[in-house]
Protein backbone atom coordinates (compact mmCIF):
# COMPACT_ATOMS: atom_id res chain seq x y z
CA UNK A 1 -15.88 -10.96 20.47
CA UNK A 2 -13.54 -10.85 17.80
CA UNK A 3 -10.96 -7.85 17.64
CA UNK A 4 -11.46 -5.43 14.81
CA UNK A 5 -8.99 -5.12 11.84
CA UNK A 6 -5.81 -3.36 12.60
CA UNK A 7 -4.55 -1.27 9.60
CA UNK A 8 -1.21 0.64 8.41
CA UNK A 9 -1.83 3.72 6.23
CA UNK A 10 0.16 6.34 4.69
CA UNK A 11 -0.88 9.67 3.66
CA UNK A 12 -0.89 10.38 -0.04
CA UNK A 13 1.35 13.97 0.63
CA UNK A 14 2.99 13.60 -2.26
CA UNK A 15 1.49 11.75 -4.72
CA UNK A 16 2.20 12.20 -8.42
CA UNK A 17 3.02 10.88 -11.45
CA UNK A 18 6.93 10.58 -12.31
CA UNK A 19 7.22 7.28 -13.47
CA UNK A 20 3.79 5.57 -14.92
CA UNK A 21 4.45 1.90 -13.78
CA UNK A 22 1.04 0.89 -14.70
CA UNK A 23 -1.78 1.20 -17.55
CA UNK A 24 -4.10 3.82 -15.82
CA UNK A 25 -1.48 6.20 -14.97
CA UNK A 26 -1.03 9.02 -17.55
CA UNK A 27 1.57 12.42 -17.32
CA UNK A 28 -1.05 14.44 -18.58
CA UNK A 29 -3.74 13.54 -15.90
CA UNK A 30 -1.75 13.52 -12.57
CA UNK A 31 -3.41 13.44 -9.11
CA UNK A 32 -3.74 16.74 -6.99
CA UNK A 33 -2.21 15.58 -3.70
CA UNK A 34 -4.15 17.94 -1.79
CA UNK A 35 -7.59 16.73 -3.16
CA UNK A 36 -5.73 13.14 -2.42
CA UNK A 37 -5.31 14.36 1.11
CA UNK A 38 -9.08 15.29 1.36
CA UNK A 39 -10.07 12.42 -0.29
CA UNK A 40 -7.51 9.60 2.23
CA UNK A 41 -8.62 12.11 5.33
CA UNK A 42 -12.88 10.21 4.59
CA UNK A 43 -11.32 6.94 4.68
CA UNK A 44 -9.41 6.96 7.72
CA UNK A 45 -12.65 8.44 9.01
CA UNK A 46 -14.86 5.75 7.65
CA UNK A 47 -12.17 3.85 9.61
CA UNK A 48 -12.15 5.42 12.89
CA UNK A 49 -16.09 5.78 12.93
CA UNK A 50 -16.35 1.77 12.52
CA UNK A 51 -13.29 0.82 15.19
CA UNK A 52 -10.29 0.20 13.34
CA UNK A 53 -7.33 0.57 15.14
CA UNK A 54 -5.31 2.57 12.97
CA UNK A 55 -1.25 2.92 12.15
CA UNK A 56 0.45 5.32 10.25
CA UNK A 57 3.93 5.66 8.22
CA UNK A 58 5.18 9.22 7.34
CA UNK A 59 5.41 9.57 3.27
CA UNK A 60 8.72 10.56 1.88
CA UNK A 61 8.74 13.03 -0.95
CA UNK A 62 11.00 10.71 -2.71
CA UNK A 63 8.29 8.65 -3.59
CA UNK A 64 5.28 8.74 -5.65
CA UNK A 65 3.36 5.85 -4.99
CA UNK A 66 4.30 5.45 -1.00
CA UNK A 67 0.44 5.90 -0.11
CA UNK A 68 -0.14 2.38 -0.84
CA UNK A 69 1.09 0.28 1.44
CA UNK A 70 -0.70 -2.63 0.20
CA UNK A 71 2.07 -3.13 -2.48
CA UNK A 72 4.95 -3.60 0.20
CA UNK A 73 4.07 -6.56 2.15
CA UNK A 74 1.88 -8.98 3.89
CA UNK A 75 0.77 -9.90 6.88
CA UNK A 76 -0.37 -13.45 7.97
CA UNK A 77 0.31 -16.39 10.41
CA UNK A 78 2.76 -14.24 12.77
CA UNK A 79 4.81 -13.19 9.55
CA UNK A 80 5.21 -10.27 7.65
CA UNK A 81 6.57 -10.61 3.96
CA UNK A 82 8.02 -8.05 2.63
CA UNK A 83 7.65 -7.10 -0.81
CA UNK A 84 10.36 -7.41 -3.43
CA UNK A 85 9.62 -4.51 -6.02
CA UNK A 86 11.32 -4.93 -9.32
CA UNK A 87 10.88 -4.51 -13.32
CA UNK A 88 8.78 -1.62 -13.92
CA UNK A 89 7.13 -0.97 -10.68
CA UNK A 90 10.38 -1.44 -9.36
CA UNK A 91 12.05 1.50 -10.65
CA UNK A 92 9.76 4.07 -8.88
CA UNK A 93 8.79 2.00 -5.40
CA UNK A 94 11.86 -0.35 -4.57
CA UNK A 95 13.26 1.90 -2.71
CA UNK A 96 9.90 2.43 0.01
CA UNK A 97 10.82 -1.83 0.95
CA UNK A 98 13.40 -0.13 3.04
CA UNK A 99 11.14 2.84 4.70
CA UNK A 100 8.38 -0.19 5.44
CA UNK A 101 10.84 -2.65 7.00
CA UNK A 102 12.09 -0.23 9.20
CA UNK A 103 8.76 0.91 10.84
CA UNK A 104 7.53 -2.75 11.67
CA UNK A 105 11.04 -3.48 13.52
CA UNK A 106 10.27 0.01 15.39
CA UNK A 107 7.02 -1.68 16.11
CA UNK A 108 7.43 -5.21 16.18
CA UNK A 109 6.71 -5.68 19.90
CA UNK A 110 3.68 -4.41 19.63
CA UNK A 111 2.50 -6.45 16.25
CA UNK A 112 2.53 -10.08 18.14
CA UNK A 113 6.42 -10.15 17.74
CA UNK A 114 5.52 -10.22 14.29
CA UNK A 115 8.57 -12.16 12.60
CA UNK A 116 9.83 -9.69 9.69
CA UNK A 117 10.50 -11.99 6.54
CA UNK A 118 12.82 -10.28 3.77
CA UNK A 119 12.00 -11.80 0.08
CA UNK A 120 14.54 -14.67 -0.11
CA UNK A 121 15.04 -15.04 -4.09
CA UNK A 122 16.38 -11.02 -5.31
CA UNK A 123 15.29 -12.38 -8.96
CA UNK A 124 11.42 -13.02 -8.57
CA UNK A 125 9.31 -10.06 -7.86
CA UNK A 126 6.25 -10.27 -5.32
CA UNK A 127 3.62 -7.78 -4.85
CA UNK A 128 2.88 -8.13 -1.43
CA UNK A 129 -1.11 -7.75 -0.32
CA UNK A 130 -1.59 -6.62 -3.75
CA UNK A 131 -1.04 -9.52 -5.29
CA UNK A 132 -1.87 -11.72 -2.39
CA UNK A 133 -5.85 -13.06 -1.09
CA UNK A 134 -6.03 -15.22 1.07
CA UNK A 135 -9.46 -17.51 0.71
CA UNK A 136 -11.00 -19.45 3.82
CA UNK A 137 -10.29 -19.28 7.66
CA UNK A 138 -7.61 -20.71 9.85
CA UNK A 139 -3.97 -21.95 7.98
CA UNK A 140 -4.81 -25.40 7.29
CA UNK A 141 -8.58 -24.26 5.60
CA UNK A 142 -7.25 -21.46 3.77
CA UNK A 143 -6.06 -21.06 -0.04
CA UNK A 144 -3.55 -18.47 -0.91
CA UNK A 145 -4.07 -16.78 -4.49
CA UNK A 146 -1.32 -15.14 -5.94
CA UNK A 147 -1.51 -12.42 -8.93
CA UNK A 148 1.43 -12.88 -11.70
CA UNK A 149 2.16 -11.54 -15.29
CA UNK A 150 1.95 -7.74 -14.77
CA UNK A 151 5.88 -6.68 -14.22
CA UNK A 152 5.09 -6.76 -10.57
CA UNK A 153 4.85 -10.59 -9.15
CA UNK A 154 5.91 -13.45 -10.93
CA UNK A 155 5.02 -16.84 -11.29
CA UNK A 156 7.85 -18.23 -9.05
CA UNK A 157 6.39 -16.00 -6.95
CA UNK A 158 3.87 -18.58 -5.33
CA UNK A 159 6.69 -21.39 -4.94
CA UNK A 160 8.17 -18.67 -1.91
CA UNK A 161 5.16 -17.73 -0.56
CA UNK A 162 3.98 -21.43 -0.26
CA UNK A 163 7.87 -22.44 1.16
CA UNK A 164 7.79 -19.43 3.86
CA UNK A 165 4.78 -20.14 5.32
CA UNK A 166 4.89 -24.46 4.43
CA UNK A 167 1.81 -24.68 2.84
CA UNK A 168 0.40 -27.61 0.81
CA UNK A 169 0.73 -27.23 -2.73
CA UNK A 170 -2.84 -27.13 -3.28
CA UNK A 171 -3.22 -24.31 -0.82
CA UNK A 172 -1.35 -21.64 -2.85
CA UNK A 173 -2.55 -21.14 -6.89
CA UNK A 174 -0.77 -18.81 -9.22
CA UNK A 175 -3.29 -16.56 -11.16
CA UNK A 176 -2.48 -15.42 -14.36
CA UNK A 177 -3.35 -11.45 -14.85
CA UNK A 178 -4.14 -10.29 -17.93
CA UNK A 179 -5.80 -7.04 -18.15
CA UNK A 180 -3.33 -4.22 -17.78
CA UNK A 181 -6.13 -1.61 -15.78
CA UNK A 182 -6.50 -4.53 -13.16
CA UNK A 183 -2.94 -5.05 -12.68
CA UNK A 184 -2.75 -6.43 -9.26
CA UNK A 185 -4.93 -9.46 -8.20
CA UNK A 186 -6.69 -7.14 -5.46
CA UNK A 187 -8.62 -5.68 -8.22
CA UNK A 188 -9.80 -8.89 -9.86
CA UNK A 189 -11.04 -10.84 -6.27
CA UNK A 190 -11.92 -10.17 -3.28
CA UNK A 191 -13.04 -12.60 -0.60
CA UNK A 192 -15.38 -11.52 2.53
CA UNK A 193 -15.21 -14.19 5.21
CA UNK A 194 -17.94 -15.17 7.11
CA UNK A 195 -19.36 -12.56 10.27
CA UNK A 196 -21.95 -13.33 12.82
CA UNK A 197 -24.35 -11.57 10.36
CA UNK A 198 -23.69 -12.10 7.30
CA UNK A 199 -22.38 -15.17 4.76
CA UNK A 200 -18.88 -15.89 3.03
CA UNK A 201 -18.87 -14.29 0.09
CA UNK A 202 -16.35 -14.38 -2.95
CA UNK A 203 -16.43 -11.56 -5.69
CA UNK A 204 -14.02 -12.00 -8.69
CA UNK A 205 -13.58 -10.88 -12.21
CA UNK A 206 -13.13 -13.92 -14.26
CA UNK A 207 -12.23 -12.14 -17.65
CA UNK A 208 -9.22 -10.68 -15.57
CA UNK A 209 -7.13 -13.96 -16.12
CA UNK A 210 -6.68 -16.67 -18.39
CA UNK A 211 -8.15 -20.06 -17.96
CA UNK A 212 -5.91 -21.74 -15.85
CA UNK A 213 -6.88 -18.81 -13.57
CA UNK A 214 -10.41 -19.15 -14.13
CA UNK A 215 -9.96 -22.79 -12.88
CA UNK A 216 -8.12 -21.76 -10.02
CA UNK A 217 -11.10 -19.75 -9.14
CA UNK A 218 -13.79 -22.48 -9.48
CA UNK A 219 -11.37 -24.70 -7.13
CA UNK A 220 -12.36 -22.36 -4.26
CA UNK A 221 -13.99 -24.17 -1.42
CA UNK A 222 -16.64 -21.08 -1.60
CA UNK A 223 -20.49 -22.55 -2.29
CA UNK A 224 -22.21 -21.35 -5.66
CA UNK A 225 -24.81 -19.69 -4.39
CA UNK A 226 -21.68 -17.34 -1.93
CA UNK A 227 -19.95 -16.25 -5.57
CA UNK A 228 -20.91 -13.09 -6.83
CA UNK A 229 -19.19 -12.70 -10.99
CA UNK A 230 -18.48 -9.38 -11.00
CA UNK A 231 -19.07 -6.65 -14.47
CA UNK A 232 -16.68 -5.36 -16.27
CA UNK A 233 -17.87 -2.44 -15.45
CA UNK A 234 -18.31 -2.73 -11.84
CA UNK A 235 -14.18 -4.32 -12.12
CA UNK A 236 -13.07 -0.91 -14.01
CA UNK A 237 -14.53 0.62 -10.66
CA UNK A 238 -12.52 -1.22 -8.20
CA UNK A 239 -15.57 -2.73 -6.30
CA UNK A 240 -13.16 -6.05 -6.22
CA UNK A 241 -10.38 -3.81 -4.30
CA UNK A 242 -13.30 -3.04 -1.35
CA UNK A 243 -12.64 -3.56 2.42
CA UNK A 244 -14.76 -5.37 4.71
CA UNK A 245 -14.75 -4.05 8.48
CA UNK A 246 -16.87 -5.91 11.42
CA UNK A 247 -17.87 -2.98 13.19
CA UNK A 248 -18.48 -1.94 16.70
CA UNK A 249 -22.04 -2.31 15.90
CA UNK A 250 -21.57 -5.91 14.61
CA UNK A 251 -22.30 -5.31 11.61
CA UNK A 252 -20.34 -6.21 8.26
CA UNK A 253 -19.52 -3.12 6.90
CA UNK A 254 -18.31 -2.66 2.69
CA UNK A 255 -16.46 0.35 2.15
CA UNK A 256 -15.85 0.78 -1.64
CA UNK A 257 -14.51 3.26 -3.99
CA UNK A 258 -17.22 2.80 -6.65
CA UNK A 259 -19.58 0.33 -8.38
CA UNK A 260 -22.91 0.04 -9.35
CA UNK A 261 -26.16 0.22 -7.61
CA UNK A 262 -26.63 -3.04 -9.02
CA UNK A 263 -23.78 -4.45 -7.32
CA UNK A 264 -24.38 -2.12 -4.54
CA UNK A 265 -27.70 -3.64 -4.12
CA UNK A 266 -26.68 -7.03 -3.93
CA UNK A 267 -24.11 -7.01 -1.25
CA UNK A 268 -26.76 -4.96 0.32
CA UNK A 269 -29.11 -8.41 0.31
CA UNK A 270 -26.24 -10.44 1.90
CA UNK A 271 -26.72 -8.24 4.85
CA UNK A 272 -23.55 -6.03 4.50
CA UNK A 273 -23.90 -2.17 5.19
CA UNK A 274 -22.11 -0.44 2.01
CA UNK A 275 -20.30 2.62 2.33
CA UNK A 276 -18.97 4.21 -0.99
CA UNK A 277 -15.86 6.00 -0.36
CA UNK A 278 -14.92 8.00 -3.80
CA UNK A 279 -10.87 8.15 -4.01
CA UNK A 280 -10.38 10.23 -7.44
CA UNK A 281 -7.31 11.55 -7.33
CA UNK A 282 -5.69 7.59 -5.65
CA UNK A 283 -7.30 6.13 -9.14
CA UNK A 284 -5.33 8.31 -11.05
CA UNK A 285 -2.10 6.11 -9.62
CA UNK A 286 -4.06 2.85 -9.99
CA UNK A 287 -5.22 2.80 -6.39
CA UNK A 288 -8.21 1.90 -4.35
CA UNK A 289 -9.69 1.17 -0.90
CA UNK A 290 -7.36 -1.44 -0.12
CA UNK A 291 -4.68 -0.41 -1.68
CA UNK A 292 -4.25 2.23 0.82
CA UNK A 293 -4.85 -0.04 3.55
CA UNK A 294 -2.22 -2.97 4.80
CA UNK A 295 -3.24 -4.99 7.22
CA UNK A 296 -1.85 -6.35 10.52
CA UNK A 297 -2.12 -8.31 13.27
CA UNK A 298 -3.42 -8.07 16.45
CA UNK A 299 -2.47 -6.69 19.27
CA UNK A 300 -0.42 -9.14 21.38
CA UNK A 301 -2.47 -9.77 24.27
């Protein structure tokens, strides 16, 4: 059977808004850490209920946004690529790169020997899971989208990614954000493999880009009838930054922070069980489901 999702999280203790490094975050409407806390403590029970072998990093107080480790690297094919946070974003989470590296060398025995990769070029900013989603199974089947254009990765961005890991050129596409409330690509796609149970399945907010991203979408080697074109409504509620878990039970589970019962329904049909998770207070930073969540690798065996 396959082994269930592994996952790095980091309590939102101190959560707040000093610096407003993107379009939903507002002075005068600042998150309540403690309602944060109560809302982060569901999730990592949501977690625990369906098997996930959870990890956790301590927050500093220094930082605002440190809750979502999402933004600070990614994890695939034995690597992990850490982020490199400049421009805007830069100035209020650059400084958590550090805090992030150090706890995977504390832990890199038990991540695979995962190889830590620091972002080679100091000049091109990179997202990490954020703006990263991966399409397809296994490295040679799989396409890598990137997210660029929102003063967090840019477009060179894709060029590294595809050089560190030596991937074809066709397997890694640059996609063009341009809607400043769905600032990282993780809030524009999302891609649910396929389980035992249920199908592939590829949601994704076309308005989100421009057309050379809406081309790079079509070029997915996902079958009409497994795309699901998401509302802008149902975007605006971060269904497209869900997690999917394959649970003890077998099933595919959905955990989302919001969306319609439309869309709700219709997963529903695929065969997925949906859980809504409401995260509030996360939303009021820009963040979501998986924006709390990094994930990792297996356990070496």
């Amino acid at each position: 059977m396959k082994k269930n999702m592994r996952a790095l999280l980091c309590p939102p203790d101190f959560i707040r808004i000093e610096k407003e490094i993107n379009d939903l975050m507002h002075h005068d409407d600042p998150p309540d850490p403690k309602a944060a806390k109560t809302e982060w403590l569901e999730l990592v029970r949501d977690y625990l209920e369906l098997g996930v072998d959870l990890w956790f990093i301590e927050a500093d107080p220094v930082f605002q946004d440190m809750c979502f480790p999402a933004n600070v690297a990614w994890c695939r094919w034995g690597k992990v690529v850490l982020a490199n946070l400049i421009h805007r974003v830069g100035m209020a989470r650059g400084g958590e790169i550090a805090l992030y590296k150090k706890w995977f060398e504390r832990y890199q025995k038990h991540l695979s020997d995962l190889e830590i990769v620091s972002w080679p070029d100091r000049d091109v900013g990179y997202g990490g899971q954020g703006d990263t989603v991966t399409v397809g199974s296994g490295k040679t089947r799989t396409v890598v989208l990137v997210g660029y254009g929102q003063e967090r990765t840019d477009y060179e961005a894709h060029h590294v990614l595809r050089s560190i890991h030596r991937l074809e050129k066709d397997q890694v596409l640059p996609v063009r954000l341009v809607d400043g409330s769905l600032y990282d690509l993780d809030l524009n796609v999302f891609y649910i493999p396929k389980f035992p149970k249920t199908p592939e399945t590829l949601l994704c907010f076309p308005d989100g880009t421009d057309a050379a991203g809406r081309t790079a979408y079509a070029s997915l080697p996902v079958a009409k009838e497994d795309r699901i074109i998401v509302s802008p409504e149902d975007a605006a509620e971060f269904v497209l930054n869900s997690v999917f878990v394959l649970g003890r039970d077998g099933e595919t589970h959905l955990i989302m922070p919001g969306g319609s019962k439309k869309i709700e329904a219709e997963l529903k049909d695929r065969g997925y069980k949906v859980r809504r998770r409401s995260l509030t207070q996360a939303k009021k930073n820009g963040g979501g489901t998986r924006c709390h969540t990094m994930f990792l690798p297996d356990e070496k065996a």
